[in-house]
C-alpha atoms as a PDB file:
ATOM      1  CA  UNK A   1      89.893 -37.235 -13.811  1.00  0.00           C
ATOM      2  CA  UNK A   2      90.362 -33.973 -12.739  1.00  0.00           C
ATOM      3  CA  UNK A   3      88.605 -31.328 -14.972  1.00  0.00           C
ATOM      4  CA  UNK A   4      90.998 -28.043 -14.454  1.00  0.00           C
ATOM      5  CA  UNK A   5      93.989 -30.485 -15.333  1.00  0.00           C
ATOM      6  CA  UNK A   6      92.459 -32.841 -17.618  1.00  0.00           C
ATOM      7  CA  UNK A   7      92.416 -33.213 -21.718  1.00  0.00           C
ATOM      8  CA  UNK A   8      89.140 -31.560 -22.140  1.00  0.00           C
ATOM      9  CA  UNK A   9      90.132 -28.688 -19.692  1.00  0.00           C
ATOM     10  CA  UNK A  10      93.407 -28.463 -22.082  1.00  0.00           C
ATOM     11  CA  UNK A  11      91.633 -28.384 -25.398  1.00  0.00           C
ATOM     12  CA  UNK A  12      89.482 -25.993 -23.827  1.00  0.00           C
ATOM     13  CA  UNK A  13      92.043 -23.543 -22.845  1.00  0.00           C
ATOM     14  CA  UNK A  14      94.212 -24.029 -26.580  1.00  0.00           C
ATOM     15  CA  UNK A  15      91.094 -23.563 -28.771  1.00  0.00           C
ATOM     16  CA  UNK A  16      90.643 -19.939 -26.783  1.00  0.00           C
ATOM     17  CA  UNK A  17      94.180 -19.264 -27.004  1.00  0.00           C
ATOM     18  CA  UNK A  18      93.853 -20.197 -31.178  1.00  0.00           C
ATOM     19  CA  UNK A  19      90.860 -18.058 -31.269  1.00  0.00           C
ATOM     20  CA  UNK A  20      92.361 -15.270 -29.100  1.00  0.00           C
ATOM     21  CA  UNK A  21      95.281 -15.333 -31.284  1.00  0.00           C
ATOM     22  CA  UNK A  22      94.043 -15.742 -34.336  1.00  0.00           C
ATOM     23  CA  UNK A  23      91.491 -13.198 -33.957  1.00  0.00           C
ATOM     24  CA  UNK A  24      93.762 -10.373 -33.186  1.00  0.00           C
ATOM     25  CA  UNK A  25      95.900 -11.307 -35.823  1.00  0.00           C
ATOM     26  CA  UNK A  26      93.291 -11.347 -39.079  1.00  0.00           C
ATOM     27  CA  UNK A  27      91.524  -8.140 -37.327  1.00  0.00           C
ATOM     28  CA  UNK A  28      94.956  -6.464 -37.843  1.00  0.00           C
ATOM     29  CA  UNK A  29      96.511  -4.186 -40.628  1.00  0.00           C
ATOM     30  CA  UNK A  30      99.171  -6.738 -41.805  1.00  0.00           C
ATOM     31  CA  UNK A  31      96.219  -9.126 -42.678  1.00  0.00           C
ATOM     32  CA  UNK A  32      94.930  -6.456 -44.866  1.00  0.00           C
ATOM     33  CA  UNK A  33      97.861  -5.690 -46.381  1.00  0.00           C
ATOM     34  CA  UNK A  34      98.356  -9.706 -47.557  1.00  0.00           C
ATOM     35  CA  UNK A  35      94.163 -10.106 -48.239  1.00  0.00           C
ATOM     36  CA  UNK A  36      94.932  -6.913 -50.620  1.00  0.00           C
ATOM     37  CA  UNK A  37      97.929  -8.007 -52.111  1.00  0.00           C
ATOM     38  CA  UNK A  38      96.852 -11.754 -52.341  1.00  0.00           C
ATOM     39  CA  UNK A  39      93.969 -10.465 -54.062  1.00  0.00           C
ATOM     40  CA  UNK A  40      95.541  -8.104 -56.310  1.00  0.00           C
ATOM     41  CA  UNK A  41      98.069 -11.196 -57.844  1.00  0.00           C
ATOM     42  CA  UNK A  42      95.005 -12.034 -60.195  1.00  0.00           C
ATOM     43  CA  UNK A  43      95.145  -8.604 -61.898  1.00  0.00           C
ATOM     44  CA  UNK A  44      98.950  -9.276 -62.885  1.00  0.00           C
ATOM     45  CA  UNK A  45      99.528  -9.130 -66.618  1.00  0.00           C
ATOM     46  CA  UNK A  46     101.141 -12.704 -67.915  1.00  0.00           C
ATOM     47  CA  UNK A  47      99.390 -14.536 -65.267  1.00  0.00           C
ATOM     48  CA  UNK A  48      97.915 -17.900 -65.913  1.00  0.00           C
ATOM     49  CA  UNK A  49      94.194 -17.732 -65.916  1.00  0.00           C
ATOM     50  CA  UNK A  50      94.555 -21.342 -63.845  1.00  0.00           C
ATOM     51  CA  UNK A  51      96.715 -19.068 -60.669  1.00  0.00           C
ATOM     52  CA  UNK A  52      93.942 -16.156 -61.013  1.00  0.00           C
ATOM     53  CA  UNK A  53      91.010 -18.878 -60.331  1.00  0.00           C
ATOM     54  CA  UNK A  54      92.843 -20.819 -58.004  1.00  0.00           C
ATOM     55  CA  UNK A  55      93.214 -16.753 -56.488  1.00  0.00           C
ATOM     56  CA  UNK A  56      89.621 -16.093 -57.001  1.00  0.00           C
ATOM     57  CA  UNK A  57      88.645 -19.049 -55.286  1.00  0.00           C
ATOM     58  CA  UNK A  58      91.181 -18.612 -51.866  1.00  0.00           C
ATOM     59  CA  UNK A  59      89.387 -15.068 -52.114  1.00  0.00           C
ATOM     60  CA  UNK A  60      86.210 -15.673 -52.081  1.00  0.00           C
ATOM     61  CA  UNK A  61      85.281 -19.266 -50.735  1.00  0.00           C
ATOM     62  CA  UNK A  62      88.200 -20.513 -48.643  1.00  0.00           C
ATOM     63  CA  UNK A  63      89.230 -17.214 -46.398  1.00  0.00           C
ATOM     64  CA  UNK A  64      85.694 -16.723 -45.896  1.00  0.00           C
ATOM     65  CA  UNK A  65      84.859 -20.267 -44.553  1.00  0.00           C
ATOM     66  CA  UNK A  66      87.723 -20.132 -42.072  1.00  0.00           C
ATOM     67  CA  UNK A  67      87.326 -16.421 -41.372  1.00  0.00           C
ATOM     68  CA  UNK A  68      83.684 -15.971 -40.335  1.00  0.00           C
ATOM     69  CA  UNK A  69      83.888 -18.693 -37.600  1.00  0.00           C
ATOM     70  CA  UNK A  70      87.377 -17.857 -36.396  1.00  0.00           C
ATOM     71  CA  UNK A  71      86.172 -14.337 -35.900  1.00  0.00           C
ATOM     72  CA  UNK A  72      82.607 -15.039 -33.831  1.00  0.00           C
ATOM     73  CA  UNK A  73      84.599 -17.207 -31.525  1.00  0.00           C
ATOM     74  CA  UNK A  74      87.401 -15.315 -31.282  1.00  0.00           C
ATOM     75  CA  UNK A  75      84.995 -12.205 -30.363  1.00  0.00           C
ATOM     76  CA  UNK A  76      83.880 -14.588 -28.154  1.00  0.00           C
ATOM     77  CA  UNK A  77      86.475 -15.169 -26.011  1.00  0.00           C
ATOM     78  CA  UNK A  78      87.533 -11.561 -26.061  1.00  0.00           C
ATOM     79  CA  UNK A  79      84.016 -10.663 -24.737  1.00  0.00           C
ATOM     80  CA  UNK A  80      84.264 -12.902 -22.259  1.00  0.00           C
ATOM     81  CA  UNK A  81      87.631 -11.246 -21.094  1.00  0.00           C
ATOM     82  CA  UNK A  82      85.532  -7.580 -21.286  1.00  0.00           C
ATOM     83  CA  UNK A  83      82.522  -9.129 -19.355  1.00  0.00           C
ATOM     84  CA  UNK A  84      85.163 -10.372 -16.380  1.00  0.00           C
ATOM     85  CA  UNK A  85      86.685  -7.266 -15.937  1.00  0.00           C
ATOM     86  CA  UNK A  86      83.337  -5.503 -16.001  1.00  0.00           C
ATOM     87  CA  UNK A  87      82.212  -7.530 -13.178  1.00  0.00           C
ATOM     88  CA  UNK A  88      85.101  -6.859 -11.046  1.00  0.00           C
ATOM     89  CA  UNK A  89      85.028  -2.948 -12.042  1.00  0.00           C
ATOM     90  CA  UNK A  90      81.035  -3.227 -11.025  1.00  0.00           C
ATOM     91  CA  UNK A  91      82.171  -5.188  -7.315  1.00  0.00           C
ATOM     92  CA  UNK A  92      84.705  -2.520  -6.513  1.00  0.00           C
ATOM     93  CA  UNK A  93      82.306   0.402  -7.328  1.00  0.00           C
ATOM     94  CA  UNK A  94      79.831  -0.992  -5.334  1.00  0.00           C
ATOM     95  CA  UNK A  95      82.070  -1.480  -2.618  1.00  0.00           C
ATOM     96  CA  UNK A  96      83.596   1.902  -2.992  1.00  0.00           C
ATOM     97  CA  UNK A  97      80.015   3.084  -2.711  1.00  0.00           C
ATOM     98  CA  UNK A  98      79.112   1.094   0.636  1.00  0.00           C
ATOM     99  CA  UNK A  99      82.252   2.811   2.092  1.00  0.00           C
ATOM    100  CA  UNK A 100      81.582   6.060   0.821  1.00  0.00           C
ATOM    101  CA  UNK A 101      77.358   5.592   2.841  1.00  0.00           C
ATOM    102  CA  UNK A 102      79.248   4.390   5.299  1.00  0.00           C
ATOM    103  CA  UNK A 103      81.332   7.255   5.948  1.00  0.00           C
ATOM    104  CA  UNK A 104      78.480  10.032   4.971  1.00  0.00           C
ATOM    105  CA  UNK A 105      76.673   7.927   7.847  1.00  0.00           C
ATOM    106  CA  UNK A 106      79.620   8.577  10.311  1.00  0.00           C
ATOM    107  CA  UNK A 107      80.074  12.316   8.851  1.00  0.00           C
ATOM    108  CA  UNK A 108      76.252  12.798   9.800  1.00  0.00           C
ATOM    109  CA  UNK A 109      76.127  11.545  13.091  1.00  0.00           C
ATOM    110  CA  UNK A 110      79.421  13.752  14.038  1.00  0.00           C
ATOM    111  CA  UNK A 111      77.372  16.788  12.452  1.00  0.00           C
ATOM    112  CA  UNK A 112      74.451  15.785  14.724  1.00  0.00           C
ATOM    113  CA  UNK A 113      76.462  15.583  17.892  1.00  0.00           C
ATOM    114  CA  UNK A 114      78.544  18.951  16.941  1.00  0.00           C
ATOM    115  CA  UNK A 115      74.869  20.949  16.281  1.00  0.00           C
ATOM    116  CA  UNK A 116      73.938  19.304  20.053  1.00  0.00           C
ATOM    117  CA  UNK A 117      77.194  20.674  21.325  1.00  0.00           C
ATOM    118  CA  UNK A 118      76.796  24.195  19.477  1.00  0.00           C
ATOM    119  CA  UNK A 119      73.110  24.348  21.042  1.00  0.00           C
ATOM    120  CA  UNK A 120      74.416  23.575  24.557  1.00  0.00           C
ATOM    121  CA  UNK A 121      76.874  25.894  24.140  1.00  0.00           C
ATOM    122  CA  UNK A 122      74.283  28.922  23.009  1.00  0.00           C
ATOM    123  CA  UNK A 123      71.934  28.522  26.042  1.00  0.00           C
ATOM    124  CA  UNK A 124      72.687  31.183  28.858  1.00  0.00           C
END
C-alpha cells in the first residue's frame, strides 16, 4: 500500500490537524475566559459541595491530563511548520547571495577592463 495515500499516512495527517487545531484553540483568549469562568462556578453561593468537587477535580486533574500533551504536540507540529519555512527563507538567501558574488564578480572584472581602458587612454 501506498504510504502518502494510505491509513497510516491519513491518521498521520488528522492527528496534526487535531493538534494544530486544538493547540491554537486552548492557547487562545476564549479558552481563558471558559478555564476562568469554569473555575469560578465553585465559588457560587448555594452550590452543592458535590458540583464544586466534581469542578475542582475537571480543574485540576482532568484539563491538565489532556492539556499538557495536546500542547507539546501541538507545539510540535507548529515548529515543524516554523522550521520549513526557515529552511526555504535560508535556500533563497543563500541563493540571493550566490547571485549577488556573482554579479560583484562581473562588476569587478568590468572595473578592471574600464581602469585598462582609462590607462590606455592616459599614455601620450
Amino acid at each position: 500500500m501506498n504510504q502518502t495515500g494510505g491509513l497510516p499516512h491519513r491518521i498521520h495527517v488528522f492527528n496534526e490537524a487535531v493538534a494544530r487545531v486544538g493547540t491554537e484553540a486552548f492557547s487562545s483568549i476564549w479558552a481563558f475566559y471558559l478555564f476562568m469562568v469554569w473555575g469560578l462556578l465553585g465559588l457560587l453561593p448555594r452550590i452543592p459541595s458535590g458540583f464544586k468537587e466534581f469542578v475542582l477535580l475537571v480543574s485540576s486533574a482532568w484539563i491538565q491530563l489532556w492539556a499538557l500533551p495536546l500542547l507539546m504536540v501541538g507545539n510540535a507540529v507548529l515548529n515543524k511548520a516554523a522550521v520549513r519555512q526557515a529552511h526555504a527563507d535560508h535556500e533563497m538567501l543563500i541563493a540571493e547571495l550566490r547571485l549577488m558574488k556573482a554579479l560583484q564578480e562581473e562588476n569587478h572584472q568590468m572595473h578592471v577592463q574600464i581602469l585598462e581602458m582609462v590607462k590606455k587612454l592616459e599614455k601620450p
